[in-house]
C-alpha atoms as a PDB file:
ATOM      1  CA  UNK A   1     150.286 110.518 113.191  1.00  0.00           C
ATOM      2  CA  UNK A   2     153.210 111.419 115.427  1.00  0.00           C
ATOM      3  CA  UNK A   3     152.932 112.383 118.555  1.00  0.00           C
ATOM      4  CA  UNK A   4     154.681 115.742 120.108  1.00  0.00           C
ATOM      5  CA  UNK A   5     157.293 114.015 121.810  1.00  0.00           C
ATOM      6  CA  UNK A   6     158.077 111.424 118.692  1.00  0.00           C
ATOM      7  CA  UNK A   7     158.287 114.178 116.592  1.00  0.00           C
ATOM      8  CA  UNK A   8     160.871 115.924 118.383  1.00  0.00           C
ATOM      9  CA  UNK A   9     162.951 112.130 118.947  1.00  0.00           C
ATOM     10  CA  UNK A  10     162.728 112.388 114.807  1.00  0.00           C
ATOM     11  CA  UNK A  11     163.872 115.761 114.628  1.00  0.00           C
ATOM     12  CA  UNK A  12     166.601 115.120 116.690  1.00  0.00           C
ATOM     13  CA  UNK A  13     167.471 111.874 114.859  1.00  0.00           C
ATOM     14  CA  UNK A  14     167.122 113.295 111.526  1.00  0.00           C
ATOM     15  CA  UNK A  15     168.967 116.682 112.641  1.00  0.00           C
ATOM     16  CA  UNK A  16     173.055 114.987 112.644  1.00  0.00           C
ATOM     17  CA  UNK A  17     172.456 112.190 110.621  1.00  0.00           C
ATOM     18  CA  UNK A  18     176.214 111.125 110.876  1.00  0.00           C
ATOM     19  CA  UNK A  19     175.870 110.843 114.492  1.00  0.00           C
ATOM     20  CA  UNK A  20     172.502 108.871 114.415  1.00  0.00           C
ATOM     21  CA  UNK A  21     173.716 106.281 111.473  1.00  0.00           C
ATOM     22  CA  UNK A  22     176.646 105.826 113.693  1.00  0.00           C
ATOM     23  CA  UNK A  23     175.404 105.049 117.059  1.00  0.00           C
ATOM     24  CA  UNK A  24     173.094 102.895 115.250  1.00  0.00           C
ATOM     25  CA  UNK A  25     176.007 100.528 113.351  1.00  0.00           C
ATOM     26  CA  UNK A  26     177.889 100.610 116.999  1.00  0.00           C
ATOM     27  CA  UNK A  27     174.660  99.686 118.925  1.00  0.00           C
ATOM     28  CA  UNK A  28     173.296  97.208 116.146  1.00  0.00           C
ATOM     29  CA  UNK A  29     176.678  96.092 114.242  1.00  0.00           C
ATOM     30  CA  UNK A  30     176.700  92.430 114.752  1.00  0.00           C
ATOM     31  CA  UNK A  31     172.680  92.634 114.145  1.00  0.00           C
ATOM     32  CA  UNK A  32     173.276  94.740 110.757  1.00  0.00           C
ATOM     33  CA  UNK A  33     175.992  91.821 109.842  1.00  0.00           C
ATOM     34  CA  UNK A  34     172.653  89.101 109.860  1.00  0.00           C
ATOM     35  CA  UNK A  35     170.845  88.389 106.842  1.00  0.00           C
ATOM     36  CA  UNK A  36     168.400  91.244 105.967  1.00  0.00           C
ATOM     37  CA  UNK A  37     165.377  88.651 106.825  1.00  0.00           C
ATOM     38  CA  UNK A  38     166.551  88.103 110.345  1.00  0.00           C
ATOM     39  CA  UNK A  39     167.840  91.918 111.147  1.00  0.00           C
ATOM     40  CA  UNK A  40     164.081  92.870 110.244  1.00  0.00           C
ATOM     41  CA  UNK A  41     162.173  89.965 112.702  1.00  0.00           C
ATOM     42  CA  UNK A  42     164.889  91.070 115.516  1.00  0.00           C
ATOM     43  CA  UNK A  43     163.670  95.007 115.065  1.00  0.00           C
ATOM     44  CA  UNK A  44     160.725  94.489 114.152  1.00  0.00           C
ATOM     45  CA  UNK A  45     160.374  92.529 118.345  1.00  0.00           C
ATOM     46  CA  UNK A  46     162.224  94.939 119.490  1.00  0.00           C
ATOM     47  CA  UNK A  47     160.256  97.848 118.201  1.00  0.00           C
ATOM     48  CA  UNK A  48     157.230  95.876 119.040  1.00  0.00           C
ATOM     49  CA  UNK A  49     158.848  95.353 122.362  1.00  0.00           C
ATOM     50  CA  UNK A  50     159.053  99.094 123.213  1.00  0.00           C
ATOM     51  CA  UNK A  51     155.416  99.899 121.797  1.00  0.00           C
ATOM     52  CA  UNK A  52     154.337  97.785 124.441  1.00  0.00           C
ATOM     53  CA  UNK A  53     156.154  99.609 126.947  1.00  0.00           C
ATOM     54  CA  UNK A  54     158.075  96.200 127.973  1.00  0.00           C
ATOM     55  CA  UNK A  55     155.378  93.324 127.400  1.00  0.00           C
ATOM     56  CA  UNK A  56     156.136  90.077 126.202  1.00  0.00           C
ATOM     57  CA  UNK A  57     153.007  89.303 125.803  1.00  0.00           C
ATOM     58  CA  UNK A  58     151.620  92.289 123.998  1.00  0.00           C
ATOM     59  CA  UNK A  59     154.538  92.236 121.986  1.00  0.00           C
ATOM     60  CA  UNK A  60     153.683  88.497 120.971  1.00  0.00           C
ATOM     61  CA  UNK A  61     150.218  89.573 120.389  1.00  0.00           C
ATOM     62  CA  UNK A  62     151.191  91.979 118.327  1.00  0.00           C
ATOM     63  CA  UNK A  63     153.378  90.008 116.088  1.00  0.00           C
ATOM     64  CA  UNK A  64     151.543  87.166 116.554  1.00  0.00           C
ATOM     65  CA  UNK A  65     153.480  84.643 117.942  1.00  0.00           C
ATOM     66  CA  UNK A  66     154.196  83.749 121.675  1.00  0.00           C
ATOM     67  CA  UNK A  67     155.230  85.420 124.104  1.00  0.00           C
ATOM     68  CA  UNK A  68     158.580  82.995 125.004  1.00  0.00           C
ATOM     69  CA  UNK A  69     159.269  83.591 121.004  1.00  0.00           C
ATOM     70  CA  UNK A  70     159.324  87.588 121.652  1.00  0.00           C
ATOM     71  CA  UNK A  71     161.514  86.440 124.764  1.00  0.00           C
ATOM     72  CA  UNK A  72     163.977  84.610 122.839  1.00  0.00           C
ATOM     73  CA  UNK A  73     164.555  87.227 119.777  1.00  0.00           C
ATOM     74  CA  UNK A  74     165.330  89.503 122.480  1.00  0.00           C
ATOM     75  CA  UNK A  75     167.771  87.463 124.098  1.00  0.00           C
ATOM     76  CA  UNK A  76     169.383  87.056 121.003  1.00  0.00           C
ATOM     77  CA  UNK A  77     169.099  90.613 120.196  1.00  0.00           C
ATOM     78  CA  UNK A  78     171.243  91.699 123.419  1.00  0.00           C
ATOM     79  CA  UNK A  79     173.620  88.632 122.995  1.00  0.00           C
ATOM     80  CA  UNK A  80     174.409  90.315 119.803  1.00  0.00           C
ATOM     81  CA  UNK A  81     174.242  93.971 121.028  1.00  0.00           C
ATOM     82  CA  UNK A  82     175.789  93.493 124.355  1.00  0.00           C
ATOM     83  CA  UNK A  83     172.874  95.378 125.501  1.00  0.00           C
ATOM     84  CA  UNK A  84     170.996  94.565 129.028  1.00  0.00           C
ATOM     85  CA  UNK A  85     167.367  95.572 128.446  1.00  0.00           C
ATOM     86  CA  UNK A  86     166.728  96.021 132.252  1.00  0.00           C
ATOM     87  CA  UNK A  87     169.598  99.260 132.137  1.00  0.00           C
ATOM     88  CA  UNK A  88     168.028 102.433 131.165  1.00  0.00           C
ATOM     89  CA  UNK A  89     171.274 103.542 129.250  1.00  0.00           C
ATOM     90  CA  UNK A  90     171.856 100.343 126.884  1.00  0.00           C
ATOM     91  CA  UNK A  91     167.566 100.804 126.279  1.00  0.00           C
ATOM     92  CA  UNK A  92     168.014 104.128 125.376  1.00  0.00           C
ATOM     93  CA  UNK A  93     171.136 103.338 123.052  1.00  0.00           C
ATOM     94  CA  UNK A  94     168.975 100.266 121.344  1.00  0.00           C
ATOM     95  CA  UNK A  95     165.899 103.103 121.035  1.00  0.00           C
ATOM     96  CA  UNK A  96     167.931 105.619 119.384  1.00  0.00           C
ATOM     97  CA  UNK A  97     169.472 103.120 117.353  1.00  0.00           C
ATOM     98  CA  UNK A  98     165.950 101.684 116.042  1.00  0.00           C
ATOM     99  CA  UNK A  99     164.887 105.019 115.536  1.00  0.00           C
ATOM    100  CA  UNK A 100     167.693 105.556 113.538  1.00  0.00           C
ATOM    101  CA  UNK A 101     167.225 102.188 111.149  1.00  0.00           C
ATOM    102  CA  UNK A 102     163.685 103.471 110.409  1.00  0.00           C
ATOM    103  CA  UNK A 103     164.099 106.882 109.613  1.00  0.00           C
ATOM    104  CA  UNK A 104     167.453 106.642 107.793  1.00  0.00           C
ATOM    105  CA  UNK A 105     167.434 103.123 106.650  1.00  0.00           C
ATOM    106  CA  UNK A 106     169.386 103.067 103.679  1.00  0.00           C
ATOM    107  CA  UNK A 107     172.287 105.065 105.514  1.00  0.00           C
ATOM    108  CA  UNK A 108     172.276 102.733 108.462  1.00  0.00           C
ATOM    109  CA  UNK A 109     171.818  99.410 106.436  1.00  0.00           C
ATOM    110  CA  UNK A 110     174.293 100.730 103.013  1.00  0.00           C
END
């Protein structure tokens, strides 16, 4: 079940789909460009990443595997992004841009 403020994220995802699919292919375009197998373990970390508001480790629980593996997908994942995941504006690019992949897929990934 969503929550009040995912819901309205969604909305405002779903709401200009144009603009959503395309900060997603500039945020995640070298990432899109990777086999389909490896684009879904990188987002798959990273959304585990920001369910677990930052942790390593609860990210590595939750996908079970390691913690230093969760650290090195998302090393890779801002080589290929260009994103720094300790500034608030490349997060919130790389959020939007998830959010984007998993409730448009097929425009972001087609």
């Amino acid at each position: 079940m969503l929550r009040f403020d995912q819901a309205r994220l969604a909305a405002l995802v779903t709401s200009v789909p144009e603009l959503s699919v395309g900060l997603a292919r500039q945020a995640l375009d070298r990432v899109l460009e990777l086999p389909v197998e490896e684009q879904d373990v990188l987002l798959e970390t990273l959304a585990a990443w920001f369910d677990t508001d930052g942790s390593p480790a609860d990210a590595g629980r939750r996908l079970h595997c390691h913690r230093n593996t969760v650290r090195y997908r998302l090393n890779k994942l801002a080589q290929l992004t260009g994103c720094d995941l300790r500034k608030p504006g490349d997060i919130t690019r790389l959020y939007l841009a998830l959010e984007a992949v998993r409730l448009l897929p097929d425009q972001v990934r087609g």
